[in-house]
Protein backbone atom coordinates (compact mmCIF):
# COMPACT_ATOMS: atom_id res chain seq x y z
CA UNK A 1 80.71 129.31 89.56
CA UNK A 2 81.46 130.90 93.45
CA UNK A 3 84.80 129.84 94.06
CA UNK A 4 84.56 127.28 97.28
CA UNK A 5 86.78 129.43 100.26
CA UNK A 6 89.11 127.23 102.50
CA UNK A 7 90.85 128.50 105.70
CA UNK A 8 93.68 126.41 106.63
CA UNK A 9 94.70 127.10 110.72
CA UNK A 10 98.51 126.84 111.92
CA UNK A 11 98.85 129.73 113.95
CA UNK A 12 101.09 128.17 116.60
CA UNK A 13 103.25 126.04 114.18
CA UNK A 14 106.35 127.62 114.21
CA UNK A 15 109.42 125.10 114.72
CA UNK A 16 110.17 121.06 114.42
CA UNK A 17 107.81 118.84 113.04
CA UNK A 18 104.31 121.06 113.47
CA UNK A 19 105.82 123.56 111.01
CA UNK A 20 106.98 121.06 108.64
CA UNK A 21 103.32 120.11 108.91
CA UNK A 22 102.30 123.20 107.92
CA UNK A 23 104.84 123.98 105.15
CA UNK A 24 104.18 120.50 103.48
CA UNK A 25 100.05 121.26 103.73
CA UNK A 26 100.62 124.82 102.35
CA UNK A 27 102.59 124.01 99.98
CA UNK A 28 100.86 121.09 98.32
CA UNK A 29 97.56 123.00 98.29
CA UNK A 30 99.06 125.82 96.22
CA UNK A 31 100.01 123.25 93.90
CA UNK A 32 96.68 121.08 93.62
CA UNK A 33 94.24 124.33 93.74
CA UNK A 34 92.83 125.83 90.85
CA UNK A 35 92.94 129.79 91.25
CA UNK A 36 89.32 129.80 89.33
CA UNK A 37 87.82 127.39 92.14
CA UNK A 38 89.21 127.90 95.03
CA UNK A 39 89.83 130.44 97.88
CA UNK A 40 92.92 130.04 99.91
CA UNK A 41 93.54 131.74 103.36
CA UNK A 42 96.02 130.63 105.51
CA UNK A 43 96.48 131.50 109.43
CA UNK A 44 99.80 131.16 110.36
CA UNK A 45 102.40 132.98 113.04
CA UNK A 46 104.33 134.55 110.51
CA UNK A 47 104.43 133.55 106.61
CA UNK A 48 108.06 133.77 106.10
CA UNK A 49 108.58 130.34 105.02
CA UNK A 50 105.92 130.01 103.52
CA UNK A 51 104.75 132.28 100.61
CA UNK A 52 103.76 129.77 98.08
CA UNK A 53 101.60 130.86 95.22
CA UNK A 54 97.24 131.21 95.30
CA UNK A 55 97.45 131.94 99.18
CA UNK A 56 96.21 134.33 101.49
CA UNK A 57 98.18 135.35 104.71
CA UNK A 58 96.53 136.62 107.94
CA UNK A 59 99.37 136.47 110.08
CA UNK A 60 99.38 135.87 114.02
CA UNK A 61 102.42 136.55 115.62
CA UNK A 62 101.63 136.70 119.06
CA UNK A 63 99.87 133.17 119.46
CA UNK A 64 102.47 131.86 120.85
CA UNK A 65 103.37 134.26 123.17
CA UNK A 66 100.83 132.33 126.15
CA UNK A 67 98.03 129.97 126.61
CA UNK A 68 95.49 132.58 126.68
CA UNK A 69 96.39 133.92 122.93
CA UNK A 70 95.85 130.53 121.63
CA UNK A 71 92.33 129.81 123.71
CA UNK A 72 91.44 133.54 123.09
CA UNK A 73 91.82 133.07 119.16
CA UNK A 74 90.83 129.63 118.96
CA UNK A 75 87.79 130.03 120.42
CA UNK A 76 86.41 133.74 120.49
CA UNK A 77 87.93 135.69 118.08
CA UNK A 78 87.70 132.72 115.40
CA UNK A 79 84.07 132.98 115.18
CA UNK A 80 84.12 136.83 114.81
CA UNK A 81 86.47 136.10 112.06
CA UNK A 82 84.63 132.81 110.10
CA UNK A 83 81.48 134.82 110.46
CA UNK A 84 83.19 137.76 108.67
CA UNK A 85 85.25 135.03 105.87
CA UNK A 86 82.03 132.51 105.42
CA UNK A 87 84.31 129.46 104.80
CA UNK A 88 83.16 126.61 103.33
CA UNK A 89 85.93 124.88 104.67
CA UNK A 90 87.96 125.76 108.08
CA UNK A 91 90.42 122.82 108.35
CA UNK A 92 92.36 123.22 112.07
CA UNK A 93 95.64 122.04 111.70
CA UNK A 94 97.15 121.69 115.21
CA UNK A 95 94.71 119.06 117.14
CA UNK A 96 92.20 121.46 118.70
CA UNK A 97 88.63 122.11 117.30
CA UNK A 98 88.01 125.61 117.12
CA UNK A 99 84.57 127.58 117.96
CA UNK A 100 83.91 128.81 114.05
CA UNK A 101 80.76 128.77 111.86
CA UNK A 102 81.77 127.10 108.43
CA UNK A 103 80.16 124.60 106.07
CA UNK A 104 82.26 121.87 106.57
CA UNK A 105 84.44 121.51 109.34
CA UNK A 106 87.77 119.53 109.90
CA UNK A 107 90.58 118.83 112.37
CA UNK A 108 94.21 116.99 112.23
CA UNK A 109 95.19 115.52 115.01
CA UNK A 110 99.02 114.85 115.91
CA UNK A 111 100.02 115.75 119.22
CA UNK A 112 100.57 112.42 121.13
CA UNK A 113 100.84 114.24 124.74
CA UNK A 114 96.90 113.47 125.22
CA UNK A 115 97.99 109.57 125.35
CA UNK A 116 100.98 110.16 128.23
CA UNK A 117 100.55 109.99 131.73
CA UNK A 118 103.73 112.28 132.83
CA UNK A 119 106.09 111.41 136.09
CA UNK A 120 107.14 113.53 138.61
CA UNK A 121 110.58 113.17 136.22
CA UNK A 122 108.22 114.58 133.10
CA UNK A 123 106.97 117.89 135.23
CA UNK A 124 110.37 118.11 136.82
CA UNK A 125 112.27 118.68 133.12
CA UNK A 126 109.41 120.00 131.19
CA UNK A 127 106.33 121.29 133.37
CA UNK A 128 104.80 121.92 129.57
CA UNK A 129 104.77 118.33 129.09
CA UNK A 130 102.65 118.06 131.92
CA UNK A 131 100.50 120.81 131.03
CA UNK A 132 99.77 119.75 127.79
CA UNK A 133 98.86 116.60 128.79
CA UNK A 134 95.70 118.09 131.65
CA UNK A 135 94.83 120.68 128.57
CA UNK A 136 95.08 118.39 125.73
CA UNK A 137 92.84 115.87 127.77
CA UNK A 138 90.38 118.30 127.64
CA UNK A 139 90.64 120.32 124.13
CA UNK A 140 90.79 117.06 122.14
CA UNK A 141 87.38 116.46 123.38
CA UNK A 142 86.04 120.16 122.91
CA UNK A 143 84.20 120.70 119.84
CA UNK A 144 85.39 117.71 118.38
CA UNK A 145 82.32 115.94 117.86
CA UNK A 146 81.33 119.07 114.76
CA UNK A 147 84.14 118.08 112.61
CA UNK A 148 83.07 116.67 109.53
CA UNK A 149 85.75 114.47 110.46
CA UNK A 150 89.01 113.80 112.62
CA UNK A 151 92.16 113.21 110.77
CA UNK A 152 94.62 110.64 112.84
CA UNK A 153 98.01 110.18 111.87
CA UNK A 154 97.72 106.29 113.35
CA UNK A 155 95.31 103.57 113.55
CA UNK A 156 95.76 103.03 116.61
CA UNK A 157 95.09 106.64 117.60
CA UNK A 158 91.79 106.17 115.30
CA UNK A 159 90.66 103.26 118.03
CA UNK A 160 91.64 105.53 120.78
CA UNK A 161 89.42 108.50 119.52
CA UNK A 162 86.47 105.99 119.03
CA UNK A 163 86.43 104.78 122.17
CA UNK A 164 87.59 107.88 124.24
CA UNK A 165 84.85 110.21 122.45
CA UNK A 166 82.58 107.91 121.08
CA UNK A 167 83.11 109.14 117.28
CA UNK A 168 83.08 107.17 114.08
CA UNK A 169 84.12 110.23 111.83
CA UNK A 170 87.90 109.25 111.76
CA UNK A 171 90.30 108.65 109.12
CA UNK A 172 93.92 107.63 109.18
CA UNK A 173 96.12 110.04 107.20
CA UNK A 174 99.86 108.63 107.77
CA UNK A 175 102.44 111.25 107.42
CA UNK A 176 103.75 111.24 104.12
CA UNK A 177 107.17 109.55 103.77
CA UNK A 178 109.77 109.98 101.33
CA UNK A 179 112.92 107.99 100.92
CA UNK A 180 116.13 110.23 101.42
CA UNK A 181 119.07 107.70 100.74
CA UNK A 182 122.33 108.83 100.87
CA UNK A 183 125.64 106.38 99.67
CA UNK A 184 127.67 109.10 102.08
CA UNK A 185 129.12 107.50 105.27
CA UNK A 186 129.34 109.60 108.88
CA UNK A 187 133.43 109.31 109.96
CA UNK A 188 132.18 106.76 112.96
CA UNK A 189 135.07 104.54 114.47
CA UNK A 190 135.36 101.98 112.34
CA UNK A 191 136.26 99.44 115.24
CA UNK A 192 132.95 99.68 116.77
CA UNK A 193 129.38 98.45 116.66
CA UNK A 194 127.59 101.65 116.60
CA UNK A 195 123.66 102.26 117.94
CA UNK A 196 121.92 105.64 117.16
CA UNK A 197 119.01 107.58 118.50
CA UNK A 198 118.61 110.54 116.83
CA UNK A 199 116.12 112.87 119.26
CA UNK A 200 115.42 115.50 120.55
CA UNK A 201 115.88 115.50 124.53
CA UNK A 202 112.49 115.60 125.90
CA UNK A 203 111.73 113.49 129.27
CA UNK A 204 109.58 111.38 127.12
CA UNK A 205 111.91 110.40 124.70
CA UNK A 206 113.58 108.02 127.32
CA UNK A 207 116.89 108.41 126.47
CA UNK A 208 118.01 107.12 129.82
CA UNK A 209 116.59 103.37 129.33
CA UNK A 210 119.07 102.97 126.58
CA UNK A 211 122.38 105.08 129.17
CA UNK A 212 121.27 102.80 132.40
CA UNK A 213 121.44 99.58 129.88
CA UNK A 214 124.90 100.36 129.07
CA UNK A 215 126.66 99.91 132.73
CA UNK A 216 124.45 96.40 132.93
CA UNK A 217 126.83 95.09 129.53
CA UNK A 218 129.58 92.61 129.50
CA UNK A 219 132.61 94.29 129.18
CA UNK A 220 132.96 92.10 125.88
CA UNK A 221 130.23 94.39 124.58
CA UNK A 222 130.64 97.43 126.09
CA UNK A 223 134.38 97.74 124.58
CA UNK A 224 132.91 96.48 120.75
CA UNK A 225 130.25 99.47 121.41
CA UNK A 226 128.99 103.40 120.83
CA UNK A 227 126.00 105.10 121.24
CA UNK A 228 125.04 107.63 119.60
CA UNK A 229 122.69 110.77 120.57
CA UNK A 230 121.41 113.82 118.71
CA UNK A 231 120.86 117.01 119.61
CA UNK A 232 122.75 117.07 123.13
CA UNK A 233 125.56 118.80 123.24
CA UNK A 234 125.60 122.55 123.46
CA UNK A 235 121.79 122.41 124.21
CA UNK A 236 120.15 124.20 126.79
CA UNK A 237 117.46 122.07 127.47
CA UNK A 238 117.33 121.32 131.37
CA UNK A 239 117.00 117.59 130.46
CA UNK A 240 119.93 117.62 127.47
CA UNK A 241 122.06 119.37 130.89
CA UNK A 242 120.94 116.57 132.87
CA UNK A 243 121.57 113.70 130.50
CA UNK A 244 125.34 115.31 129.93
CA UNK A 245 125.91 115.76 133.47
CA UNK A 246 124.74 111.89 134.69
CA UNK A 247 125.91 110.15 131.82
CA UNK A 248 128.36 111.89 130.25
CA UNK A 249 131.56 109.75 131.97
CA UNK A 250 130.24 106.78 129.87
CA UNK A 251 132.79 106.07 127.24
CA UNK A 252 130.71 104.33 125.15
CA UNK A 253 128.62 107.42 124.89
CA UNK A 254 128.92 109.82 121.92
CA UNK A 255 126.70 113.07 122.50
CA UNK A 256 126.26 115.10 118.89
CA UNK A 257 125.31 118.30 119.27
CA UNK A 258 121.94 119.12 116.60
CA UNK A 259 123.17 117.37 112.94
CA UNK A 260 121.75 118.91 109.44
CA UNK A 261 119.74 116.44 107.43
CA UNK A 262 122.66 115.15 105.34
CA UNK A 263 124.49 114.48 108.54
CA UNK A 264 121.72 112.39 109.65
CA UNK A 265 121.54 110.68 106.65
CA UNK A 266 124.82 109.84 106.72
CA UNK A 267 124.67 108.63 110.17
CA UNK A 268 121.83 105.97 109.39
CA UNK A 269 124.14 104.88 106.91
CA UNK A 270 127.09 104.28 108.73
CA UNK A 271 125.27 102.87 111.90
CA UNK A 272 124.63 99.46 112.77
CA UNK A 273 121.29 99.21 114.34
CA UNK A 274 118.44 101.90 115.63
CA UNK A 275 117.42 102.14 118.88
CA UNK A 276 114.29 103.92 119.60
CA UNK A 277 113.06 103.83 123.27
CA UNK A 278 110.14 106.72 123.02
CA UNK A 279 107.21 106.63 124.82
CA UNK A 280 104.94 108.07 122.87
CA UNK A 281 104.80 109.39 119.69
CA UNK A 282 102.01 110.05 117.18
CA UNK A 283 104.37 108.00 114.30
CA UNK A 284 108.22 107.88 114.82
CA UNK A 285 110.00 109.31 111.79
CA UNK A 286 113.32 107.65 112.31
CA UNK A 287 111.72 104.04 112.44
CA UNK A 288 111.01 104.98 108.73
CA UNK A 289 114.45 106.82 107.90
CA UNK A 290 116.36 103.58 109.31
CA UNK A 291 113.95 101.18 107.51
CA UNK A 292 114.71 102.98 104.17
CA UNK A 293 118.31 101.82 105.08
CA UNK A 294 117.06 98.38 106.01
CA UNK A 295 118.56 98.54 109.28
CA UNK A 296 118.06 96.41 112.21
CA UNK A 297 115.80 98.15 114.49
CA UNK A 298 115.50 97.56 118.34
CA UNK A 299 112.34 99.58 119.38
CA UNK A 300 109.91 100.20 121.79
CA UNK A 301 106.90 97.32 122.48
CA UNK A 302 104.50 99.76 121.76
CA UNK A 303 101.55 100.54 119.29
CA UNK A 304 103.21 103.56 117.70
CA UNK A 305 106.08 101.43 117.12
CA UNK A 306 105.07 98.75 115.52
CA UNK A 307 102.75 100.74 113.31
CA UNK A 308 105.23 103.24 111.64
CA UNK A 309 107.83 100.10 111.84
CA UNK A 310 105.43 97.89 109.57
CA UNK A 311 105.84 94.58 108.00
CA UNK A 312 109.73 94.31 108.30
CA UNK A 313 111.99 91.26 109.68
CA UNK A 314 114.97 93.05 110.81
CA UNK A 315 113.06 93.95 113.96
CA UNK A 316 112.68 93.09 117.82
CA UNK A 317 110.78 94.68 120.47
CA UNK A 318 111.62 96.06 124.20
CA UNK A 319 109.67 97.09 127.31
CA UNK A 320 110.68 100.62 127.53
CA UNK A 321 111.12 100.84 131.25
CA UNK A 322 113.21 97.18 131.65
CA UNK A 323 117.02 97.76 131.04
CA UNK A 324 117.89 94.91 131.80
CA UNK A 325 115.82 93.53 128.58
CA UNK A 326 117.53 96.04 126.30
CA UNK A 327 120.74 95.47 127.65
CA UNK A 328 119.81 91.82 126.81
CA UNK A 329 118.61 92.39 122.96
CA UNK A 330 122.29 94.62 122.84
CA UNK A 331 124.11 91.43 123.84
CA UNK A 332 122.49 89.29 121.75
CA UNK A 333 122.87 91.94 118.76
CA UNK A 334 126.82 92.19 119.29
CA UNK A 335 127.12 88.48 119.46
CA UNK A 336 125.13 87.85 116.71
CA UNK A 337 122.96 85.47 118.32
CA UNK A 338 119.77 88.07 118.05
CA UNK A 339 116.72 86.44 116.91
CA UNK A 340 114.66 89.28 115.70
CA UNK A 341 111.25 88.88 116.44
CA UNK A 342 110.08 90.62 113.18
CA UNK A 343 106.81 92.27 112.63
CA UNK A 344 103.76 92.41 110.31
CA UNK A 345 100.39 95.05 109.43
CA UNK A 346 97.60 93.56 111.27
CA UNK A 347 95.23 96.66 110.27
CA UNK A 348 93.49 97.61 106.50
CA UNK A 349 95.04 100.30 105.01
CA UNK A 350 92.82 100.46 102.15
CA UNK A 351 90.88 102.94 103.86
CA UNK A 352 94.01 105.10 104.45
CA UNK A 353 94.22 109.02 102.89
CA UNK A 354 97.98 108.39 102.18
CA UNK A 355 99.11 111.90 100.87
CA UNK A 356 97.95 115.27 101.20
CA UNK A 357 96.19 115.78 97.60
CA UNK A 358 93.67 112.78 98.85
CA UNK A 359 93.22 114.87 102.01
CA UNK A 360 91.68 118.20 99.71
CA UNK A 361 89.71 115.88 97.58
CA UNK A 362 87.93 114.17 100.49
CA UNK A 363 87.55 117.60 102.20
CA UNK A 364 86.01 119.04 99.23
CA UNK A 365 83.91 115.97 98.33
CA UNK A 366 82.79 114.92 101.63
């Protein structure tokens, strides 16, 4: 029997959470393929990191290096290359459709910048943000429609796709979630009320709804209170800078510099509520970290949010440009006279791939 040849593409996925994509993908496909049946090549920037067992490198470092690298590989040299490999499988990785000639054809989408409209403030901290968001416009919808199918990360992301490019080829793959729960506490001040939002500081993350809330507290609450940010201090981020230098003479600020995972851990632990005041995101992983905990959550009234929050009680909802209605749900918290407007699933899952195993079996069978 020919063994069936996959390429798997990552090639700009080299930090955060888009190489944790790609480590988890690589990694379970080593595991789940049979050396007798199946072909593995994997494009990545550099395979340090990543050397599991029955895969191919080709290694590109320089796609990262500019715009042009990505475009030029994505979408010239690619098709030199599947013509020369004859995949029967070329599954993209990092939201754009590539120009290739395989079989069967597949793309997972994550990137949530196509869905934000960036201010002035957005360009003015990150000009990439913006950028992304006129290119991603536009390569989301190149190619897109020869995918065998479009892997979401969200239903409502799914709804979006349909309607934006007129596709019904789209399945919801959450992000696979495991519990990490720790018994550890993080040394907080044990005579306050303490809120986290663990983040990193991008414009979008609106950290400052939460730091112009604070001011508009009774002093009851602001001396019973601390706030708690990740990866701030000591970053050279223009926006971490800016955050430090406007807010940083709030006392009821805490500013951590970057934390390690059992840090973090710890921290949701110790802390009394979540705050999380994104945007935009394509899922939220600390809405599920501080549910593990069952936590009280205070999040943003949006569909991301209420999606990777769930069914869950201990849970209200804020506009995430109105202070003045956080500051509100952080009274009410402190004085205990929250009523949590709790939330519930309102879509079918049953359709759901939930883990990356169910992914290669649907790719293969499809």
């Amino acid at each position: 029997m020919k063994k069936k040849r996959i390429i798997i593409s990552g090639i700009n996925m080299v930090e955060g959470g888009i190489f944790t994509i790609l480590h988890n993908v690589l990694k379970e496909l080593s595991t789940y393929c049979n050396p007798a049946e199946l072909e593995l090549i994997a494009l990545v920037p550099s395979k340090k990191g990543l050397e599991f067992p029955h895969i191919q490198y080709l290694e590109f470092p320089d796609s990262k290096k500019s715009w042009f690298k990505r475009l030029y590989y994505e979408y010239f040299y690619f098709k030199k290359l599947s013509q020369e490999l004859q995949p029967d499988i070329w599954f993209s990785l990092h939201d754009t459709t590539p120009n290739v000639v395989s079989k069967k054809q597949f793309v997972y989408c994550h990137h949530p910048t196509t869905f934000f409209k960036p201010t002035w403030k957005d360009w003015q901290f990150d000009i990439k943000i913006g950028i992304f968001h006129l290119l991603y416009d536009y390569l989301f919808q190149f190619n897109i429609k020869k995918n065998h199918c479009v892997f979401v990360q969200q239903h409502w992301i799914k709804d979006e796709f349909e309607k934006r490019f007129g596709l019904s080829n789209i399945i919801v793959t959450p992000p696979p979630f495991v519990e990490q729960l720790t018994e550890e506490k993080y040394p907080f001040d044990s005579e306050k009320i303490h809120f986290l939002y663990p983040s990193f500081p991008r414009s979008y993350k609106n950290h400052e709804v939460i730091l112009n809330a604070i001011p508009l507290l009774p002093d009851f609450v602001r001396d019973k209170v601390q706030f708690h940010f990740t990866t701030i201090k000591d970053n050279p981020s223009k926006y971490a800078q800016y955050l430090e230098s406007t807010y940083g003479h709030l006392t009821s600020v805490v500013f951590h510099p970057k934390v390690n995972r059992k840090q973090l851990l710890a921290m949701y632990n110790s802390m009394d509520a979540l705050i999380f005041p994104s945007k935009i995101e394509t899922w939220g992983l600390p809405i599920s970290e501080a549910k593990a905990y069952h936590k009280p959550l205070l999040l943003a009234d949006l569909p991301y949010a209420k999606e990777a929050c769930g069914t869950y009680d201990l849970v209200s909802f804020f506009d995430t440009t109105k202070t003045k209605e956080l500051a509100h749900l952080i009274t009410q918290f402190v004085d205990q006279t929250i009523a949590y407007s709790g939330n519930s699933v309102t879509f079918d899952s049953s359709t759901e791939l939930k883990n990356w195993p169910a992914v290669f079996d649907y790719m293969l069978n499809a």
